[in-house]
C-alpha atoms as a PDB file:
ATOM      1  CA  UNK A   1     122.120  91.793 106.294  1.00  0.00           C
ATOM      2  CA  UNK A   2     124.601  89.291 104.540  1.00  0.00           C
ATOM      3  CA  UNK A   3     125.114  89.613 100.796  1.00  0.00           C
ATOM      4  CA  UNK A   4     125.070  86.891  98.493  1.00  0.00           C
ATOM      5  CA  UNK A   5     125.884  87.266  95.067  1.00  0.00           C
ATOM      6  CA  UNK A   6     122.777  87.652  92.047  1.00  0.00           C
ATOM      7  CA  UNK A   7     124.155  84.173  90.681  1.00  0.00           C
ATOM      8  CA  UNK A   8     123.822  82.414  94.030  1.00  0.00           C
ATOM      9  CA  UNK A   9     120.554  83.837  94.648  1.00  0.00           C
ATOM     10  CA  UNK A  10     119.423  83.420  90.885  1.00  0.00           C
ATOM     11  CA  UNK A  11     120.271  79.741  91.609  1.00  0.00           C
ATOM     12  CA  UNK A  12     118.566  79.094  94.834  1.00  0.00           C
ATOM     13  CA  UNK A  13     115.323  81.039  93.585  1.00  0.00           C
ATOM     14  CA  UNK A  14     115.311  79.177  90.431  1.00  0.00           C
ATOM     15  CA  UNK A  15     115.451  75.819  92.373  1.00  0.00           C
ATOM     16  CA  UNK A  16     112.963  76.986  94.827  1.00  0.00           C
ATOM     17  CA  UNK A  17     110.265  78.276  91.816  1.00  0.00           C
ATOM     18  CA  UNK A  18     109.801  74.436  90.613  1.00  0.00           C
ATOM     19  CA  UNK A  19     108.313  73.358  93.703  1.00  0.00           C
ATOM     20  CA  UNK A  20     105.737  76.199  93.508  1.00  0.00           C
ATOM     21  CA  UNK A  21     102.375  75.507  92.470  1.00  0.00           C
ATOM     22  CA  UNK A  22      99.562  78.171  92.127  1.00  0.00           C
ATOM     23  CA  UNK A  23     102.434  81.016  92.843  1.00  0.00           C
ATOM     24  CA  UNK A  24     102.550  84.091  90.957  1.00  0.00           C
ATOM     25  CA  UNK A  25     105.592  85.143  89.432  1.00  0.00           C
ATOM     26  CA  UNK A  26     106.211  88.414  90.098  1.00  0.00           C
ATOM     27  CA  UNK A  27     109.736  89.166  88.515  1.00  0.00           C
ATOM     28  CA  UNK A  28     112.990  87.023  87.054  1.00  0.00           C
ATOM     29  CA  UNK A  29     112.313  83.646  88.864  1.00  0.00           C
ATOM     30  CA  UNK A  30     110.545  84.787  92.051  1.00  0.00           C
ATOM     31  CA  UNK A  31     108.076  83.482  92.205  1.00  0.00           C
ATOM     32  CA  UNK A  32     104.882  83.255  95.455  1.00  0.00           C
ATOM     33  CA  UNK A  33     104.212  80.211  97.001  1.00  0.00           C
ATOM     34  CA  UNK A  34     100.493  81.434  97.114  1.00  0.00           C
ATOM     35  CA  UNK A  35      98.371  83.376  93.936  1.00  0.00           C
ATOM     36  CA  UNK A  36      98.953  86.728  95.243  1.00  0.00           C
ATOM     37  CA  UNK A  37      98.311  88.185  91.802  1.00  0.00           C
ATOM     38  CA  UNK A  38      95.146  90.711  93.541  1.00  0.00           C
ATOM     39  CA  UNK A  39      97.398  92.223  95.798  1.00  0.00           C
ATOM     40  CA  UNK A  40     100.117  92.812  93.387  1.00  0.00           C
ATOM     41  CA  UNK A  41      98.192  94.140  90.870  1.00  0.00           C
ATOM     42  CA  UNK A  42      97.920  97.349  92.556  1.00  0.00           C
ATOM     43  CA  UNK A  43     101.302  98.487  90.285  1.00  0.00           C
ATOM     44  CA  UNK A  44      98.443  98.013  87.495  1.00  0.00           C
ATOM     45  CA  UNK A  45      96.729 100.571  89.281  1.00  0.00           C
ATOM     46  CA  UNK A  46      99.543 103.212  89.965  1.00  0.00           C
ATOM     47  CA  UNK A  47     100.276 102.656  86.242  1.00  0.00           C
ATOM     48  CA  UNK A  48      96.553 103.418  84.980  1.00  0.00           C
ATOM     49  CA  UNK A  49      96.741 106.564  87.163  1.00  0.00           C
ATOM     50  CA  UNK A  50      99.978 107.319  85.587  1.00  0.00           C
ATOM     51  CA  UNK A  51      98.463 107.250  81.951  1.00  0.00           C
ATOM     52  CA  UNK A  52      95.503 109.058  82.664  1.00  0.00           C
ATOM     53  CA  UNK A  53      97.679 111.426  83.963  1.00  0.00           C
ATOM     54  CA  UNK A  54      99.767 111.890  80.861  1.00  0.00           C
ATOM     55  CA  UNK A  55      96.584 112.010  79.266  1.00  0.00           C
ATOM     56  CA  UNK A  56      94.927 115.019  81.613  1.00  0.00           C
ATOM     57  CA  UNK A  57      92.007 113.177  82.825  1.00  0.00           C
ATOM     58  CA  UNK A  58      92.779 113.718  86.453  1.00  0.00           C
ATOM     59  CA  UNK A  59      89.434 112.833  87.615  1.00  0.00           C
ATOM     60  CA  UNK A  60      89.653 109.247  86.180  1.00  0.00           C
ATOM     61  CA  UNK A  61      93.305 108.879  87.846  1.00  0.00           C
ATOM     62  CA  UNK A  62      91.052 110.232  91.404  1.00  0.00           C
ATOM     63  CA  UNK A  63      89.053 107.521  90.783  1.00  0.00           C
ATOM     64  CA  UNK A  64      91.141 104.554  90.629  1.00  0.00           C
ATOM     65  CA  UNK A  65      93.109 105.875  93.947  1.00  0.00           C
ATOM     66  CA  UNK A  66      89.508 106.145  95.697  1.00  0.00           C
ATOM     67  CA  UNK A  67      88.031 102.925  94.335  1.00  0.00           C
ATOM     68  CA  UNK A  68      90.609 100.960  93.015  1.00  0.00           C
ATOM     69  CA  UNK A  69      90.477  98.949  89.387  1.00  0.00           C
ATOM     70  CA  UNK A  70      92.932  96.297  88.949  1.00  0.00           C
ATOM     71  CA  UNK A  71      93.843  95.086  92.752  1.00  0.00           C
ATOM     72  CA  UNK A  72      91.678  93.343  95.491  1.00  0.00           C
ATOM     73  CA  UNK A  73      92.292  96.875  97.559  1.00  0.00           C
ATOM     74  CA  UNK A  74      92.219 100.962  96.224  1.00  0.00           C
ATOM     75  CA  UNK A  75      95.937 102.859  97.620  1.00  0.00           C
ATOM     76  CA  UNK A  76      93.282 105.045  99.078  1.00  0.00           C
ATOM     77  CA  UNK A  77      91.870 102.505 101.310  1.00  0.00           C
ATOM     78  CA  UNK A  78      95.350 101.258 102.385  1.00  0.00           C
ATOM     79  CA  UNK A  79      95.866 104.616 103.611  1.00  0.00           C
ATOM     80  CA  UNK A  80      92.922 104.928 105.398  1.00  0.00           C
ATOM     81  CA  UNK A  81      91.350 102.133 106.946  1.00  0.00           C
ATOM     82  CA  UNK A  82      90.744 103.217 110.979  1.00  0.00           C
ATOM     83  CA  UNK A  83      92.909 100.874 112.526  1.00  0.00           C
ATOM     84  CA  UNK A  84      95.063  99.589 109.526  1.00  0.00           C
ATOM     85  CA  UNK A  85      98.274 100.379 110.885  1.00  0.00           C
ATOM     86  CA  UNK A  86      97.545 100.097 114.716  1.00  0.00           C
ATOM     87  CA  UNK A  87     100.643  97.951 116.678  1.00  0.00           C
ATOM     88  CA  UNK A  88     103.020  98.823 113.503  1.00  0.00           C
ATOM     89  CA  UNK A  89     105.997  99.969 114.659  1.00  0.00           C
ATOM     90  CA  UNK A  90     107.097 102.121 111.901  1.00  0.00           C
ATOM     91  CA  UNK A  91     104.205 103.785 111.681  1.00  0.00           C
ATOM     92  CA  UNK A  92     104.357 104.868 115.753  1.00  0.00           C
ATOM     93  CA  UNK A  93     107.796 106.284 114.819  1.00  0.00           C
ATOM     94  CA  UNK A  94     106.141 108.007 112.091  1.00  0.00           C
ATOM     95  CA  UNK A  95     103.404 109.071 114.456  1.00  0.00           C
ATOM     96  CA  UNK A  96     106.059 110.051 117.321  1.00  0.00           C
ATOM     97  CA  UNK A  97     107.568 112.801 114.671  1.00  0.00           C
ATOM     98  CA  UNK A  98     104.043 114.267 113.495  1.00  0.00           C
ATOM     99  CA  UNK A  99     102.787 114.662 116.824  1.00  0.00           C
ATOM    100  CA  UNK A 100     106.167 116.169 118.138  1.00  0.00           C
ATOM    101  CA  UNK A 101     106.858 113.372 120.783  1.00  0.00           C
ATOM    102  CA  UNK A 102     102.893 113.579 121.819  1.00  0.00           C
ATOM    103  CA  UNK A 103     101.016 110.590 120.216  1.00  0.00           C
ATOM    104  CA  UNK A 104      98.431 111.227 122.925  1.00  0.00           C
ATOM    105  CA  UNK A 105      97.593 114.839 122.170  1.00  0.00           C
ATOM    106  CA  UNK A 106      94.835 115.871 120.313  1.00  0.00           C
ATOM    107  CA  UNK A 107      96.125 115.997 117.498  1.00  0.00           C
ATOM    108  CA  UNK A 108      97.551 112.387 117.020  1.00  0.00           C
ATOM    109  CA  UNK A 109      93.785 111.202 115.208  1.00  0.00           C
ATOM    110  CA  UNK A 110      94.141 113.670 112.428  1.00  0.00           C
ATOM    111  CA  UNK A 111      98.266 113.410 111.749  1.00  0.00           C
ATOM    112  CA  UNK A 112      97.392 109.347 111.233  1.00  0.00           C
ATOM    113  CA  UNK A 113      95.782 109.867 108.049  1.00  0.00           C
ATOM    114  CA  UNK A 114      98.486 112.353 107.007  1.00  0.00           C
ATOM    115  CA  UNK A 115      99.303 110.433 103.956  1.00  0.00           C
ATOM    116  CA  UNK A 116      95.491 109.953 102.486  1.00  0.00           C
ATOM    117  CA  UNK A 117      95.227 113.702 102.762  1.00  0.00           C
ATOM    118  CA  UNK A 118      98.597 114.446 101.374  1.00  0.00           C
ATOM    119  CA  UNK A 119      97.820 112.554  97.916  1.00  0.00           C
ATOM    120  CA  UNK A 120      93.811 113.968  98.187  1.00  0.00           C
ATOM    121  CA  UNK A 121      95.700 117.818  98.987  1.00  0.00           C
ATOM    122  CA  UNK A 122      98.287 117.073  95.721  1.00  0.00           C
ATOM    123  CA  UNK A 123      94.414 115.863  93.420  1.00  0.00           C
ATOM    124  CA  UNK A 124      92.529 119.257  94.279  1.00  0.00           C
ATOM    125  CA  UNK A 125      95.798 121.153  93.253  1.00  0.00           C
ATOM    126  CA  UNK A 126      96.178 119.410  89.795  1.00  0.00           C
ATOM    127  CA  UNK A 127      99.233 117.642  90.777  1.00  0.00           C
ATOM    128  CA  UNK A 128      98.411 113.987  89.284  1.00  0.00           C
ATOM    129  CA  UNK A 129     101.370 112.984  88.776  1.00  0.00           C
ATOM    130  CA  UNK A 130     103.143 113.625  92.456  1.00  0.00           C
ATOM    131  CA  UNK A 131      99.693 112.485  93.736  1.00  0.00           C
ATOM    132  CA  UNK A 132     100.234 108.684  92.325  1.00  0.00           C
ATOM    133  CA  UNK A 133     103.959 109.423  92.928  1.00  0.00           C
ATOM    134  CA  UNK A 134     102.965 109.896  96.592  1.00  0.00           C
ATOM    135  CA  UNK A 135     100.831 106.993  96.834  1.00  0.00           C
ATOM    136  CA  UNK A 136     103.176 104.833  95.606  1.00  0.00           C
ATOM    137  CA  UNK A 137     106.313 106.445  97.902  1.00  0.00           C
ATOM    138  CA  UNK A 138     103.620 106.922 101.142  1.00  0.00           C
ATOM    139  CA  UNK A 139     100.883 104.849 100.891  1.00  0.00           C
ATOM    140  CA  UNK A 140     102.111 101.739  99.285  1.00  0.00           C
ATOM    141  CA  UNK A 141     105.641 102.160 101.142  1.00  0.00           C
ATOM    142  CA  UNK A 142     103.676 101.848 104.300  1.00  0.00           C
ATOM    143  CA  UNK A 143     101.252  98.972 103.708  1.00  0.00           C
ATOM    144  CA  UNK A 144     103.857  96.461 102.814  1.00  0.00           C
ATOM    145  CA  UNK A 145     106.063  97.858 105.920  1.00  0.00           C
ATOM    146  CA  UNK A 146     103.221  96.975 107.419  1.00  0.00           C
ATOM    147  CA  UNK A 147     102.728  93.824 105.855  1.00  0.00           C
ATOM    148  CA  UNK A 148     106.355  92.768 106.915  1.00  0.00           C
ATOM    149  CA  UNK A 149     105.834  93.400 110.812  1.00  0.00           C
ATOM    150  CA  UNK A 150     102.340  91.884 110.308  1.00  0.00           C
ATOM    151  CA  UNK A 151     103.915  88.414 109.595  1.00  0.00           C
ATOM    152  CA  UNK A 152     105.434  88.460 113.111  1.00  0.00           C
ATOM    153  CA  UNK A 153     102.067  89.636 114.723  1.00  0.00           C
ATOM    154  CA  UNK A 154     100.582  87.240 112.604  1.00  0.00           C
ATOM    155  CA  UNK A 155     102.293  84.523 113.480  1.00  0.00           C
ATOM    156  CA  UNK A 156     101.915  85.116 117.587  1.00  0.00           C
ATOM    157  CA  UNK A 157      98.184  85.017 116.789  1.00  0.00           C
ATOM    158  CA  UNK A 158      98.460  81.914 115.208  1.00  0.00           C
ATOM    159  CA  UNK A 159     100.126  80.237 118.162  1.00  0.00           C
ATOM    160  CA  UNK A 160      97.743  81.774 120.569  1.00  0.00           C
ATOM    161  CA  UNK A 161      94.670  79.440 121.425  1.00  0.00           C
ATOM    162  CA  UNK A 162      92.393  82.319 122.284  1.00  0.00           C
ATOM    163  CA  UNK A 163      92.255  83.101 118.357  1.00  0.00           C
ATOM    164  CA  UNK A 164      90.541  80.915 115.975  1.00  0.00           C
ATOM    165  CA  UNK A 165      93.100  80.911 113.241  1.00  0.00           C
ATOM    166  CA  UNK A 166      90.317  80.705 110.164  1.00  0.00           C
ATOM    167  CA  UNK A 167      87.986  83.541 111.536  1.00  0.00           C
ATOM    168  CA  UNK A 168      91.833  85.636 112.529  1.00  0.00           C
ATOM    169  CA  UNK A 169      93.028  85.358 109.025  1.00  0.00           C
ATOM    170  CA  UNK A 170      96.187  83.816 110.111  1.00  0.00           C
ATOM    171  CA  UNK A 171      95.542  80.015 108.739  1.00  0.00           C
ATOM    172  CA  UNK A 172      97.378  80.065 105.918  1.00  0.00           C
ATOM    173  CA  UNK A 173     101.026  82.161 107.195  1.00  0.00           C
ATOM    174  CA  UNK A 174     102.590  81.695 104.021  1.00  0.00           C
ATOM    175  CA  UNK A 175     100.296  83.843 102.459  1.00  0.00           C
ATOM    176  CA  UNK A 176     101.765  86.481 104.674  1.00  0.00           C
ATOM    177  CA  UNK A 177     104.733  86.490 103.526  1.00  0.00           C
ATOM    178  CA  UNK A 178     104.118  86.233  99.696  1.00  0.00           C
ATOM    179  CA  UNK A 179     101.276  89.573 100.022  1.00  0.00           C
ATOM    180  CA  UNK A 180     104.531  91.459 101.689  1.00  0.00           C
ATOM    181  CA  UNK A 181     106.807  90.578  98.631  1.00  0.00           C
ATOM    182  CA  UNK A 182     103.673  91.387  96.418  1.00  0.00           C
ATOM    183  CA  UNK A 183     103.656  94.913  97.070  1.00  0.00           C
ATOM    184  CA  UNK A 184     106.818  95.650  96.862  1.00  0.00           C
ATOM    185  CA  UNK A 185     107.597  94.245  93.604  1.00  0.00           C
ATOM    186  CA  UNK A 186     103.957  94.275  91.921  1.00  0.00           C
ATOM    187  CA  UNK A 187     102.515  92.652  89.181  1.00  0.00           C
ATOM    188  CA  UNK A 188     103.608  94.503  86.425  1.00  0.00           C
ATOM    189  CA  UNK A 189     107.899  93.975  86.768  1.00  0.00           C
ATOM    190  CA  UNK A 190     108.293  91.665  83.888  1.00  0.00           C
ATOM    191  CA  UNK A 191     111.664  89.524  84.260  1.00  0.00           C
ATOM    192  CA  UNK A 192     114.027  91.865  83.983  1.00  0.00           C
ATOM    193  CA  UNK A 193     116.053  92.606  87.926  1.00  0.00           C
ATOM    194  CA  UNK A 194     117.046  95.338  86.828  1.00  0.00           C
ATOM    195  CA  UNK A 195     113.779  96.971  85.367  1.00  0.00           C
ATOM    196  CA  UNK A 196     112.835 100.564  85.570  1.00  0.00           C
ATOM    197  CA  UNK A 197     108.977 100.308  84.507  1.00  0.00           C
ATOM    198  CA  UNK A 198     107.135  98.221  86.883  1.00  0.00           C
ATOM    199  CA  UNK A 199     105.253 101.419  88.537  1.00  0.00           C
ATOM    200  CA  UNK A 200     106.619  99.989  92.080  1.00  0.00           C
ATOM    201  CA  UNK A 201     108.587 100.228  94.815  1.00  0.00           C
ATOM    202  CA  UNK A 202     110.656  97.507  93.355  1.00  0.00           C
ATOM    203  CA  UNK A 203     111.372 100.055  90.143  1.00  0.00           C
ATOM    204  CA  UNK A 204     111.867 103.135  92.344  1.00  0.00           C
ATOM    205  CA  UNK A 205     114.455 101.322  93.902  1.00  0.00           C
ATOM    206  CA  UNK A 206     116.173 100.197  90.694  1.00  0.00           C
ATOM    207  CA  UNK A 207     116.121 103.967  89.495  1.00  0.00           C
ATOM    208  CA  UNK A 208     118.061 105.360  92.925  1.00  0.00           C
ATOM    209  CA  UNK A 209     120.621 102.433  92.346  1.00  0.00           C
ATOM    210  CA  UNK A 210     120.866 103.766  88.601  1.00  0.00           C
ATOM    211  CA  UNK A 211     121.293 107.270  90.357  1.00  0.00           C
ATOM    212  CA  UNK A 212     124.145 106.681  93.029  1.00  0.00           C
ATOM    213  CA  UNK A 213     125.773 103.337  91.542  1.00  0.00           C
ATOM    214  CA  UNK A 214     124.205 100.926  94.369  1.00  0.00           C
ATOM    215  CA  UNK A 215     123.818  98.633  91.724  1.00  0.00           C
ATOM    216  CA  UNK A 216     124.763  95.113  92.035  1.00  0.00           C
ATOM    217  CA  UNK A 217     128.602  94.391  90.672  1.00  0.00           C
ATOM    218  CA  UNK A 218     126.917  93.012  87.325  1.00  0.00           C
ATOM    219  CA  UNK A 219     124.307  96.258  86.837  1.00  0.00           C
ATOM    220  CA  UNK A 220     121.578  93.493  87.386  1.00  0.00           C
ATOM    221  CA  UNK A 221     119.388  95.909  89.806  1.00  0.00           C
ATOM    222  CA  UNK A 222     119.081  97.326  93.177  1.00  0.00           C
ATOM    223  CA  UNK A 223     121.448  96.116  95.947  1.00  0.00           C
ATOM    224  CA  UNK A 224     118.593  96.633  98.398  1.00  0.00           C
ATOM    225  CA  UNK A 225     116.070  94.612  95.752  1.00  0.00           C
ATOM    226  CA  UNK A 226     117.974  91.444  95.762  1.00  0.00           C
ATOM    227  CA  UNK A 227     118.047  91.587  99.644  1.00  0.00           C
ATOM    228  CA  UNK A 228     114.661  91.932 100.288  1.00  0.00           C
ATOM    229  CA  UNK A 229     114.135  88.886  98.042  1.00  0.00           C
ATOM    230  CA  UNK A 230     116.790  86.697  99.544  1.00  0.00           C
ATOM    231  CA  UNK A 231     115.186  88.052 102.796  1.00  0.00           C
ATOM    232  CA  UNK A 232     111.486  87.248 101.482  1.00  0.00           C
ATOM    233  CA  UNK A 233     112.984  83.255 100.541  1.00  0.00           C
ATOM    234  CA  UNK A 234     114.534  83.460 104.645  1.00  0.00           C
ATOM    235  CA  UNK A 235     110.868  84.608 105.926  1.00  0.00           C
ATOM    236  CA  UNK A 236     109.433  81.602 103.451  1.00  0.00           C
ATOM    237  CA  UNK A 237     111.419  78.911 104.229  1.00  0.00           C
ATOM    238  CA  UNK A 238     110.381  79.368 108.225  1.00  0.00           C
ATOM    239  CA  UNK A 239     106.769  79.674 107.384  1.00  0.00           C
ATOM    240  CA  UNK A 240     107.155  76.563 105.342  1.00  0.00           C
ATOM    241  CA  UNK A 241     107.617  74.416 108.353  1.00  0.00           C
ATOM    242  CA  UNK A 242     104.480  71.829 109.443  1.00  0.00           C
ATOM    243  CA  UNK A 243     104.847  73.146 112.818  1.00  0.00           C
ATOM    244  CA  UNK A 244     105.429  77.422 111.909  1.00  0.00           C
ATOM    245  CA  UNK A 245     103.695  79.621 114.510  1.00  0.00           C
ATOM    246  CA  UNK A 246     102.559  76.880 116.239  1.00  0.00           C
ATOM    247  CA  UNK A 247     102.488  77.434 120.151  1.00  0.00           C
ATOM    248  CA  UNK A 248     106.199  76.530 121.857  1.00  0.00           C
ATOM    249  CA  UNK A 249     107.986  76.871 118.812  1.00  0.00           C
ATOM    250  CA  UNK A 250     110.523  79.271 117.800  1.00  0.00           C
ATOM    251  CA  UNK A 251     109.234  80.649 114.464  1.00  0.00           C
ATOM    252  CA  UNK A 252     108.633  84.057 116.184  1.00  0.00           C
ATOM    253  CA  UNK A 253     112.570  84.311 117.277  1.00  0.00           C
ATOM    254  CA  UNK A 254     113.155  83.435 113.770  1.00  0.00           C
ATOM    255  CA  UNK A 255     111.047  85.648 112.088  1.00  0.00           C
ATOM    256  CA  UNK A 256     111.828  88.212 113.790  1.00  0.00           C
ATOM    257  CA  UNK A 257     115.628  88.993 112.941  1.00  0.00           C
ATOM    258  CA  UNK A 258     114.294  88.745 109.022  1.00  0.00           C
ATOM    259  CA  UNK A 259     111.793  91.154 109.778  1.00  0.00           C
ATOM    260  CA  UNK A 260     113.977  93.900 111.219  1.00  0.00           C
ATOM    261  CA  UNK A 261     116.744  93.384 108.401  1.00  0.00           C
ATOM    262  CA  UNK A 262     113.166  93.505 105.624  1.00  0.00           C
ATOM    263  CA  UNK A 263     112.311  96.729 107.277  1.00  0.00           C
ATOM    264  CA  UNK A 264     115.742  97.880 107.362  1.00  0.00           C
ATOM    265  CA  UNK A 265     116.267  97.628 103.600  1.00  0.00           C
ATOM    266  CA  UNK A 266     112.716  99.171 102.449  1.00  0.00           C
ATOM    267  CA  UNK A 267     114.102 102.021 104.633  1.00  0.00           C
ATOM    268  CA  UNK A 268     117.154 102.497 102.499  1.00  0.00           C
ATOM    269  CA  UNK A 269     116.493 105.831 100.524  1.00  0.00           C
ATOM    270  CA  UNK A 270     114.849 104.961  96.953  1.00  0.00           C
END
């Protein structure tokens, strides 16, 4: 993916955030072109797990992973909705090392829920704090993976006649976009690029860049952070087109580059 500098971007986001109406700013001057603010709130809930926690009331931290509190979905049901992550390609390659090169065999049914049972395995042994640790690095990691590919699959369904865009879910594609940046940054990030405390991926990433010096030239975050924004602005701008996703265009050739470059980045060790 090709760099540009935190001024430049700070500078083209900053123009780009006074067109936005009903967007929800979700950290320095990014900010949605959609209210997004019930997906990203599920930081709110890895950071109420994280107090109750501290506090030792496991069960209540249980039951904000199972039933969720602050976001429109629980991390548990993220994790383990039946057909969630079908057609992701990630996940398959996840799938293709659990299963041992076998995602036929009979065990392939139970390995797909391997995460879900991982943080449930981590609650019964009194390990809070790696359980919401492991829902944020597994579960959450994996839906907005998922959410990145989805804009692409998204987007062919949108062109397709044979769906009817309203009933699909695929009317409105820039939504699609903003929920994928939503989870990855979160609700709870504040302005600072460079914060540590936002209970997200966004902040895990900022704390490995802290760790090994991937840090932008000006200590102003995460390398990999600014380039999933500039990337989120990319997969924005084509989805902002009167004719996106429409049949015989090309927004799925140009999604698609972003995509693998998004993917590529949330991949990078954090």
């Amino acid at each position: 993916m090709r760099k540009r500098s935190p001024l430049s971007l700070i500078l083209s986001l900053g123009l780009l955030g006074k067109c936005h109406g009903e967007g929800t700013n979700l950290v320095g001057t990014t900010i949605t072109r959609s209210d997004i603010y019930d997906h990203a709130a599920i930081t709110m809930d890895l950071r109420d797990m994280t107090n109750y926690c501290d506090q030792g009331d496991l069960d209540r931290a249980r039951d904000i992973y199972l039933n969720g509190k602050n976001a429109k979905f629980s991390l548990y049901s993220l994790a383990d909705k039946y057909d969630h992550l079908d057609d992701d390609i990630t996940f398959a390659f996840q799938m293709y090392g659990l299963t041992e090169g076998d995602v036929n065999n009979g065990l392939a049914s139970n390995e797909r829920l391997f995460a879900s049972k991982y943080v449930e395995m981590l609650f019964n042994d009194d390990e809070c704090i790696l359980a919401v640790e492991a829902s944020r690095a597994l579960i959450l990691w994996m839906h907005t993976v998922h959410r990145t590919w989805k804009i692409v699959q998204d987007c062919r369904k949108h062109g397709d006649p044979y769906y009817d865009n309203d009933y699909a879910g695929v009317a409105n594609m820039l939504e699609k976009s903003d929920e994928m940046i939503a989870y990855w940054v979160g609700a709870i990030q504040g302005t600072d690029m460079a914060g540590l405390n936002g209970h997200s991926l966004f902040s895990d990433a900022n704390k490995m860049a802290e760790e090994f010096s991937t840090e932008t030239h000006t200590k102003n975050g995460a390398f990999v952070n600014w380039n999933i924004i500039y990337a989120y602005e990319e997969l924005s701008g084509v989805l902002s087109s009167e004719t996106a996703c429409n049949a015989n265009t090309n927004t799925i050739a140009a999604l698609w580059p972003i995509a693998i470059q998004t993917v590529n980045q949330m991949m990078i060790p954090h």
